[in-house]
C-alpha atoms as a PDB file:
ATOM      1  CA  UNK A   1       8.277 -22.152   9.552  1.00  0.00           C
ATOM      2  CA  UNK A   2       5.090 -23.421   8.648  1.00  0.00           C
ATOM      3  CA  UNK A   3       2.178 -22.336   6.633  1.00  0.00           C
ATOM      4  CA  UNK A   4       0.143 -20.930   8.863  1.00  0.00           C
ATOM      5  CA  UNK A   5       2.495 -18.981  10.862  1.00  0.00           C
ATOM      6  CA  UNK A   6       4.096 -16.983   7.596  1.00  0.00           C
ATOM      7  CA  UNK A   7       0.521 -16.190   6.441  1.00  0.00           C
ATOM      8  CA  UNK A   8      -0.359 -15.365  10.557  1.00  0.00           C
ATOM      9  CA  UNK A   9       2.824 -13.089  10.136  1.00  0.00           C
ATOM     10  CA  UNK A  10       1.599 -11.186   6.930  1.00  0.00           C
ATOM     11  CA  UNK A  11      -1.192 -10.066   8.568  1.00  0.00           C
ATOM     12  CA  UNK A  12       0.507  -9.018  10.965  1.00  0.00           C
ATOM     13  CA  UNK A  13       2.669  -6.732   9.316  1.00  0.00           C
ATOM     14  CA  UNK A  14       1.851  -3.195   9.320  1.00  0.00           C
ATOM     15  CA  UNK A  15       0.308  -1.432   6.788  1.00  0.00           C
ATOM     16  CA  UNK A  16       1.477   2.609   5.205  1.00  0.00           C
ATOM     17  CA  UNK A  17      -1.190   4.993   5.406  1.00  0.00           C
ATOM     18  CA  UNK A  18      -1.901   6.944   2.405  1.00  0.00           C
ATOM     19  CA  UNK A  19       0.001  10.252   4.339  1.00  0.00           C
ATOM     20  CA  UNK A  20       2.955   7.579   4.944  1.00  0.00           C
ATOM     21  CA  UNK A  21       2.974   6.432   1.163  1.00  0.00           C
ATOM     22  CA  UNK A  22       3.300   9.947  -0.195  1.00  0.00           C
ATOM     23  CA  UNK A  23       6.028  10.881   2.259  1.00  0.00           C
ATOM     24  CA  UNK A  24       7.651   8.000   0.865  1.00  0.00           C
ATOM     25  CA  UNK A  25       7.290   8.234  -2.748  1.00  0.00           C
ATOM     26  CA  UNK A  26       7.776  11.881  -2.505  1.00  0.00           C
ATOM     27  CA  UNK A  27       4.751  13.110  -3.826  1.00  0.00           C
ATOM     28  CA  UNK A  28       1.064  14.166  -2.904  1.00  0.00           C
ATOM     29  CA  UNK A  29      -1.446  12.345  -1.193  1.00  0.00           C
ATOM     30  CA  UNK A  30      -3.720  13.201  -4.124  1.00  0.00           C
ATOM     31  CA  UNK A  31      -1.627  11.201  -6.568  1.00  0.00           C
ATOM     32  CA  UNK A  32      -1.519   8.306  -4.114  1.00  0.00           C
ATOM     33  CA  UNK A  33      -5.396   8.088  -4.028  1.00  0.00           C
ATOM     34  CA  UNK A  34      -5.331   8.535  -7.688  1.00  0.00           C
ATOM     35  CA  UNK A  35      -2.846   5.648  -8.222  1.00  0.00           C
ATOM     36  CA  UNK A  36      -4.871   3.510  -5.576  1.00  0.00           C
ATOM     37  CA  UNK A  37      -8.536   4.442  -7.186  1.00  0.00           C
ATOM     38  CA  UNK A  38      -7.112   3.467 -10.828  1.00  0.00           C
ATOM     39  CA  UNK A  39      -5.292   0.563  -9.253  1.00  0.00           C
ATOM     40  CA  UNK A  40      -1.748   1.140 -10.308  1.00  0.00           C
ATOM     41  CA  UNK A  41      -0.612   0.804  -6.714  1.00  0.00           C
ATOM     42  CA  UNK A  42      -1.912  -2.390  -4.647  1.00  0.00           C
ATOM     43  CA  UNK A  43      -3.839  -0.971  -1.736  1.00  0.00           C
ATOM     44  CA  UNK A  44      -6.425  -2.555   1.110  1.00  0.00           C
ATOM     45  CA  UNK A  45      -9.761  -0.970   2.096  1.00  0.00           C
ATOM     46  CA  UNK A  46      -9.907  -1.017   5.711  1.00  0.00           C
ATOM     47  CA  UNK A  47     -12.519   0.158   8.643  1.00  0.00           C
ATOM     48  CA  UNK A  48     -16.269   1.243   7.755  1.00  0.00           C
ATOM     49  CA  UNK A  49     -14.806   4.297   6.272  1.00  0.00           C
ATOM     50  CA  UNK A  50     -12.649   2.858   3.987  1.00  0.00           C
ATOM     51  CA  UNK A  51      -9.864   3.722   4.562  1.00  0.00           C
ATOM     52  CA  UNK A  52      -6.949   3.152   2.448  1.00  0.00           C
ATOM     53  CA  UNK A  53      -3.550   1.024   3.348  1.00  0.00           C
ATOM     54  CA  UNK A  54      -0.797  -0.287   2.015  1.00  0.00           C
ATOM     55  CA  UNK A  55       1.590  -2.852   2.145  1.00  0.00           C
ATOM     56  CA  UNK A  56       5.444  -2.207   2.043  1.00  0.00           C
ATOM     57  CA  UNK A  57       6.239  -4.507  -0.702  1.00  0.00           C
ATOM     58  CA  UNK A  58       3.420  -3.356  -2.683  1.00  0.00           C
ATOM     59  CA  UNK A  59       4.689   0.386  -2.565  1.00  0.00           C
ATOM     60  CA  UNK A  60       8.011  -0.957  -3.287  1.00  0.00           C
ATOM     61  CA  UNK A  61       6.597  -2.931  -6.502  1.00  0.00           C
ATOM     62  CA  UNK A  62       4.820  -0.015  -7.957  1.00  0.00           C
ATOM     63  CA  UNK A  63       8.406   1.798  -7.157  1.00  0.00           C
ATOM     64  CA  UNK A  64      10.173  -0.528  -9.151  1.00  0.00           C
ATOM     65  CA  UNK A  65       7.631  -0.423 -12.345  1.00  0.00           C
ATOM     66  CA  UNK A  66       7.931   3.305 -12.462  1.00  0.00           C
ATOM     67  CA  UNK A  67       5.605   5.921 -10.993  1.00  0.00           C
ATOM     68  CA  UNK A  68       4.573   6.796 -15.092  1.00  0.00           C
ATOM     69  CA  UNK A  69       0.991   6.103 -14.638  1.00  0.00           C
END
C-alpha cells in the first residue's frame, strides 16, 4: 500500500461524535467536552460550528492511560 492511499484512508475513516464517545466510555457528554476542552482526549474541530469529533484510536488511547483526569 502506498503512502498516499493509507493517509487517503485515514481520512476516510469515520469519526465518534461527542454523544458516541460518552456512550462508549460510559459517562456524560459533559465530561467528554471537558476532557476534549483541557485536551486529555485527542479530538478534531469540524464544520463552522465547531463541532467536536473523534477518532477511534484516539478514544481508545485516552482509554488505555486511564480516564483520571
Amino acid at each position: 500500500m502506498s503512502r498516499s492511499v493509507s493517509t487517503q484512508a485515514r481520512r476516510e475513516e469515520p469519526l465518534m461524535t461527542c454523544d458516541e464517545v460518552a456512550t462508549f466510555l460510559q459517562v456524560s457528554i459533559a465530561s467528554v467536552r471537558r476532557w476534549s476542552r483541557c485536551r486529555s482526549i485527542k479530538a478534531l474541530k469540524i464544520g463552522s460550528r465547531g463541532d467536536w469529533r473523534y477518532r477511534y484510536e484516539d478514544v481508545l488511547k485516552y482509554l488505555s492511560r486511564g480516564t483520571e483526569n
